[in-house]
N, C-alpha and C. Protein backbone atom coordinates (compact mmCIF):
# COMPACT_ATOMS: atom_id res chain seq x y z
N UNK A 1 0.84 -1.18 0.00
CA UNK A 1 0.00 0.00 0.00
C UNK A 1 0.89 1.24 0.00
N UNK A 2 0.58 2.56 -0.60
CA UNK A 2 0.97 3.24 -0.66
C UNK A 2 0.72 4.44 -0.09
N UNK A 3 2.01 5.20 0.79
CA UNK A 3 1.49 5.92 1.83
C UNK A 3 1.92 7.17 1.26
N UNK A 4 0.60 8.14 1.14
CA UNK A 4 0.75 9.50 1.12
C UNK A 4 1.61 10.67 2.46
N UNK A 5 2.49 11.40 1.97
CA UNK A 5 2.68 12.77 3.09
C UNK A 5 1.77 13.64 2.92
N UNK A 6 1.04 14.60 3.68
CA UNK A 6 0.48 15.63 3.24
C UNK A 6 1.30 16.54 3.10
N UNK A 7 1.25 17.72 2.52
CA UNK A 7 1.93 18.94 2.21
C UNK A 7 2.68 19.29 3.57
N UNK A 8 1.95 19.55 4.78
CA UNK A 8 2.36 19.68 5.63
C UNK A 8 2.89 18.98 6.22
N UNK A 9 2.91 18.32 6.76
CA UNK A 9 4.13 17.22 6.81
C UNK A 9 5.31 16.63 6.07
N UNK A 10 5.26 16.93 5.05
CA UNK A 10 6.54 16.50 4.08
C UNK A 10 7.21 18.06 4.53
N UNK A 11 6.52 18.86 4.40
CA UNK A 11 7.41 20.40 4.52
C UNK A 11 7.92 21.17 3.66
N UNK A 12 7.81 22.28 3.62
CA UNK A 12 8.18 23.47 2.51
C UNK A 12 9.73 22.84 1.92
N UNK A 13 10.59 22.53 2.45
CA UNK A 13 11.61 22.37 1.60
C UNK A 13 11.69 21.11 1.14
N UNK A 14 10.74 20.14 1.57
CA UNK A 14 10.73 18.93 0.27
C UNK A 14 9.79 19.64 -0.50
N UNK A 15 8.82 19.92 -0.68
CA UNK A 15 7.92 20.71 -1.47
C UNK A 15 8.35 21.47 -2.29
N UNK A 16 9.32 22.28 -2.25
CA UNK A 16 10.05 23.28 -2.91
C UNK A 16 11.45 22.15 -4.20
N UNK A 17 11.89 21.06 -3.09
CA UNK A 17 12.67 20.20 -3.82
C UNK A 17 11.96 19.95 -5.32
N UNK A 18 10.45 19.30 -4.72
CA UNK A 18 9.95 18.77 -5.93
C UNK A 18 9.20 19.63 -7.06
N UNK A 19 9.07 21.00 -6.77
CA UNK A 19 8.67 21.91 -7.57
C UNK A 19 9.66 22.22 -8.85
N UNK A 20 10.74 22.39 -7.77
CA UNK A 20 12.05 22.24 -8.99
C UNK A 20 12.05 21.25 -10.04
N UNK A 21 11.99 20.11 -9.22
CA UNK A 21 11.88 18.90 -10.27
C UNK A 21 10.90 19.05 -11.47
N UNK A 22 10.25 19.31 -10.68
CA UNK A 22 8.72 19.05 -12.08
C UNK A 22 8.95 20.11 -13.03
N UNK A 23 9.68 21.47 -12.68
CA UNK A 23 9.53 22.96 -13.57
C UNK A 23 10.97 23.24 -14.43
N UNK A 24 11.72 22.10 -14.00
CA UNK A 24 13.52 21.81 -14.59
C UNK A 24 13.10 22.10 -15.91
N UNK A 25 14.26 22.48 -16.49
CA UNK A 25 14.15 22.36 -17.78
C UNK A 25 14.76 20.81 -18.48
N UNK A 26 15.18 20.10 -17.51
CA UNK A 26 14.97 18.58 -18.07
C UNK A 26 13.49 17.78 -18.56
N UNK A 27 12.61 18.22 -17.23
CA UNK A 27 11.47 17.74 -17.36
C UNK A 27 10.08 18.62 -18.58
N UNK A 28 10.99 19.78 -18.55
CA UNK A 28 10.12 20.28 -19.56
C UNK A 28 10.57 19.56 -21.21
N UNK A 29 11.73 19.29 -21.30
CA UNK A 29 11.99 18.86 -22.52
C UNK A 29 11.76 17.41 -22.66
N UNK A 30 11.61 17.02 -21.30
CA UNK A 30 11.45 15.27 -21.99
C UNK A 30 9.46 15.23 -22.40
N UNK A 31 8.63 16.12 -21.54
CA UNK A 31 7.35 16.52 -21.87
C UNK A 31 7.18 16.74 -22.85
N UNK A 32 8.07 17.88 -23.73
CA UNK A 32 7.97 18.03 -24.98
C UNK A 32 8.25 17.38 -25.92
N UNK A 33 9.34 16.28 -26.03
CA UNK A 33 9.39 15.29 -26.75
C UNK A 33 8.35 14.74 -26.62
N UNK A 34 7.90 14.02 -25.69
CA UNK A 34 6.68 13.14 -26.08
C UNK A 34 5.42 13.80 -26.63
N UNK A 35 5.11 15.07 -26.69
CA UNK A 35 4.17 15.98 -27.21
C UNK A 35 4.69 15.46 -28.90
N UNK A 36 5.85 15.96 -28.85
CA UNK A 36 6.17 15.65 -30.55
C UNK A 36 5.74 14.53 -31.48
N UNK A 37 6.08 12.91 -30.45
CA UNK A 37 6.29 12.29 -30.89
C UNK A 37 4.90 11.82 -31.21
N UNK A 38 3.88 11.90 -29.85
CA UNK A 38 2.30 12.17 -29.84
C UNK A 38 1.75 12.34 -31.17
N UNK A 39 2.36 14.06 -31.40
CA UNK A 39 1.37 14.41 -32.29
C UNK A 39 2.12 14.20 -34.01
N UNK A 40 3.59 13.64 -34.19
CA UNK A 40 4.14 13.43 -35.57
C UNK A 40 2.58 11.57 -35.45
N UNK A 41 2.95 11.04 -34.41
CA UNK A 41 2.06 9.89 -34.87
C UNK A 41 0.73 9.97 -35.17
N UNK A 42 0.62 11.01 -34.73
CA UNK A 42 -0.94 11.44 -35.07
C UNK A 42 -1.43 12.03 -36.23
N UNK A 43 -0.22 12.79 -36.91
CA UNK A 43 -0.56 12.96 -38.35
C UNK A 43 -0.02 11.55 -39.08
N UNK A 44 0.64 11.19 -38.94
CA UNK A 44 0.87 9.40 -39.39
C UNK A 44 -0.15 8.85 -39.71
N UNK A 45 -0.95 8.50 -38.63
CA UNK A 45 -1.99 7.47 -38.57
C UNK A 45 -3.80 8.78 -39.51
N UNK A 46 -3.38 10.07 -39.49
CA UNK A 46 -4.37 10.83 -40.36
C UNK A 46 -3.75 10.33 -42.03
N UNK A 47 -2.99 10.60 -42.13
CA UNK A 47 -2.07 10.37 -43.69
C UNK A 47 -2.47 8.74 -44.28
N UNK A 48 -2.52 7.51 -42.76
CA UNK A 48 -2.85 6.25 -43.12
C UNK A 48 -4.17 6.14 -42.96
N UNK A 49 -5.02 7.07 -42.85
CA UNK A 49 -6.33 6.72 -43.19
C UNK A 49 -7.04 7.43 -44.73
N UNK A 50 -6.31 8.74 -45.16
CA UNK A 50 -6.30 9.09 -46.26
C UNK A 50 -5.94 8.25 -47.35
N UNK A 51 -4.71 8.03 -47.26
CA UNK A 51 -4.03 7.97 -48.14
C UNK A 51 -3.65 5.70 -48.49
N UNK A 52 -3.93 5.14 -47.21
CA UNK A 52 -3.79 3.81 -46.71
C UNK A 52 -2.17 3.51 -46.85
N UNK A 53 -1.74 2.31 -46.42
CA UNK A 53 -0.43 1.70 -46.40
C UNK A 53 0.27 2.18 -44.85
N UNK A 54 1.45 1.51 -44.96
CA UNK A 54 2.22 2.10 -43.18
C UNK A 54 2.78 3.68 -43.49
N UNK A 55 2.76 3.63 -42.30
CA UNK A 55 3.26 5.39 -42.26
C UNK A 55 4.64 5.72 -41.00
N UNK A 56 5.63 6.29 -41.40
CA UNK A 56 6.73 5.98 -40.05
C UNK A 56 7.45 7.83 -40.04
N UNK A 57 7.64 7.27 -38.55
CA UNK A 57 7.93 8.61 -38.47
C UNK A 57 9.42 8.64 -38.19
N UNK A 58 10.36 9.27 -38.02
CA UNK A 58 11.89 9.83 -38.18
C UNK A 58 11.96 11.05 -37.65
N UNK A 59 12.01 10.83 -36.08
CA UNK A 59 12.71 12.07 -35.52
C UNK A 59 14.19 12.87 -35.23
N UNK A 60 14.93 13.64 -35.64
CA UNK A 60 16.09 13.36 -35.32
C UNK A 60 16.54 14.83 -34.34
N UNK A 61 16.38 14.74 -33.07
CA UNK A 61 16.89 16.08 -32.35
C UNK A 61 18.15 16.41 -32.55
N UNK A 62 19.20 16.07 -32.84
CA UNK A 62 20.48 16.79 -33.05
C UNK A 62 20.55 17.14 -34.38
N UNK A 63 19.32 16.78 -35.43
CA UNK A 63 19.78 17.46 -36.67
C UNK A 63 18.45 18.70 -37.20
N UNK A 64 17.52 18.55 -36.14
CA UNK A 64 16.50 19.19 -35.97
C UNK A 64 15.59 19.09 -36.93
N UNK A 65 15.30 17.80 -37.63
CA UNK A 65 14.76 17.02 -38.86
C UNK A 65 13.58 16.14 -38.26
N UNK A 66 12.26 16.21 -38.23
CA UNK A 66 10.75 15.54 -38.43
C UNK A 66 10.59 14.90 -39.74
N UNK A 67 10.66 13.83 -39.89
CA UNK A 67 10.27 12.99 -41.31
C UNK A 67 8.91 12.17 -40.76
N UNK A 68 8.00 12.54 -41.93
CA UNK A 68 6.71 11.66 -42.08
C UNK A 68 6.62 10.60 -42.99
N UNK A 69 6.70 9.99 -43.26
CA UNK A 69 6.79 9.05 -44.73
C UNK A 69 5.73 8.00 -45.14
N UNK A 70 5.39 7.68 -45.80
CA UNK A 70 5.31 6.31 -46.66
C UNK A 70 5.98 5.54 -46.46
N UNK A 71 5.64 4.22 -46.16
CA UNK A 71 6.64 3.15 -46.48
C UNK A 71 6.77 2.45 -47.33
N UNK A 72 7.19 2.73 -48.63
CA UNK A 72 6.67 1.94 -49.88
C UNK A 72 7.13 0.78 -50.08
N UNK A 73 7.69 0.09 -49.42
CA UNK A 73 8.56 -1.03 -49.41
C UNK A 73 7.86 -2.01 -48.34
N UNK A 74 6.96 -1.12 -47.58
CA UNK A 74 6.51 -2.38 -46.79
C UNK A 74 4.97 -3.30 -47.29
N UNK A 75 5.16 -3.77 -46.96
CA UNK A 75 3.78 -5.39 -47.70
C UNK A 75 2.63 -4.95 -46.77
């Protein structure tokens, strides 16, 4: 079972610890990746209902490149 602290009891400076955490700019960017990746699959799977066949996506953050594609090669 899992035991809750209340606010008050954990205390302003764990509270403050974990505010940091959540407002980092680590945690904002790993949020935003998955926003990306969310919504590139989401035009994917719009493109594979238009258009039919697989659809893949190609993200690349260090070259700052979104690829949507066709897979014309797949069966």
């Amino acid at each position: 079972m899992i035991q809750y602290e209340s606010r008050e009891a954990a205390g302003d400076e764990a509270m403050a610890k974990l505010r940091a955490i959540a407002t980092s700019p680590q945690s904002r960017a790993a949020l935003i990746t998955k926003r990306i990746y969310r919504e590139t699959r989401s035009i994917a799977e719009a493109m594979r209902e238009i258009h039919g066949g697989r659809w893949s996506v190609d993200i690349d953050h260090d070259d700052c490149f979104v690829l949507i594609s066709r897979d014309l090669l797949a069966t």
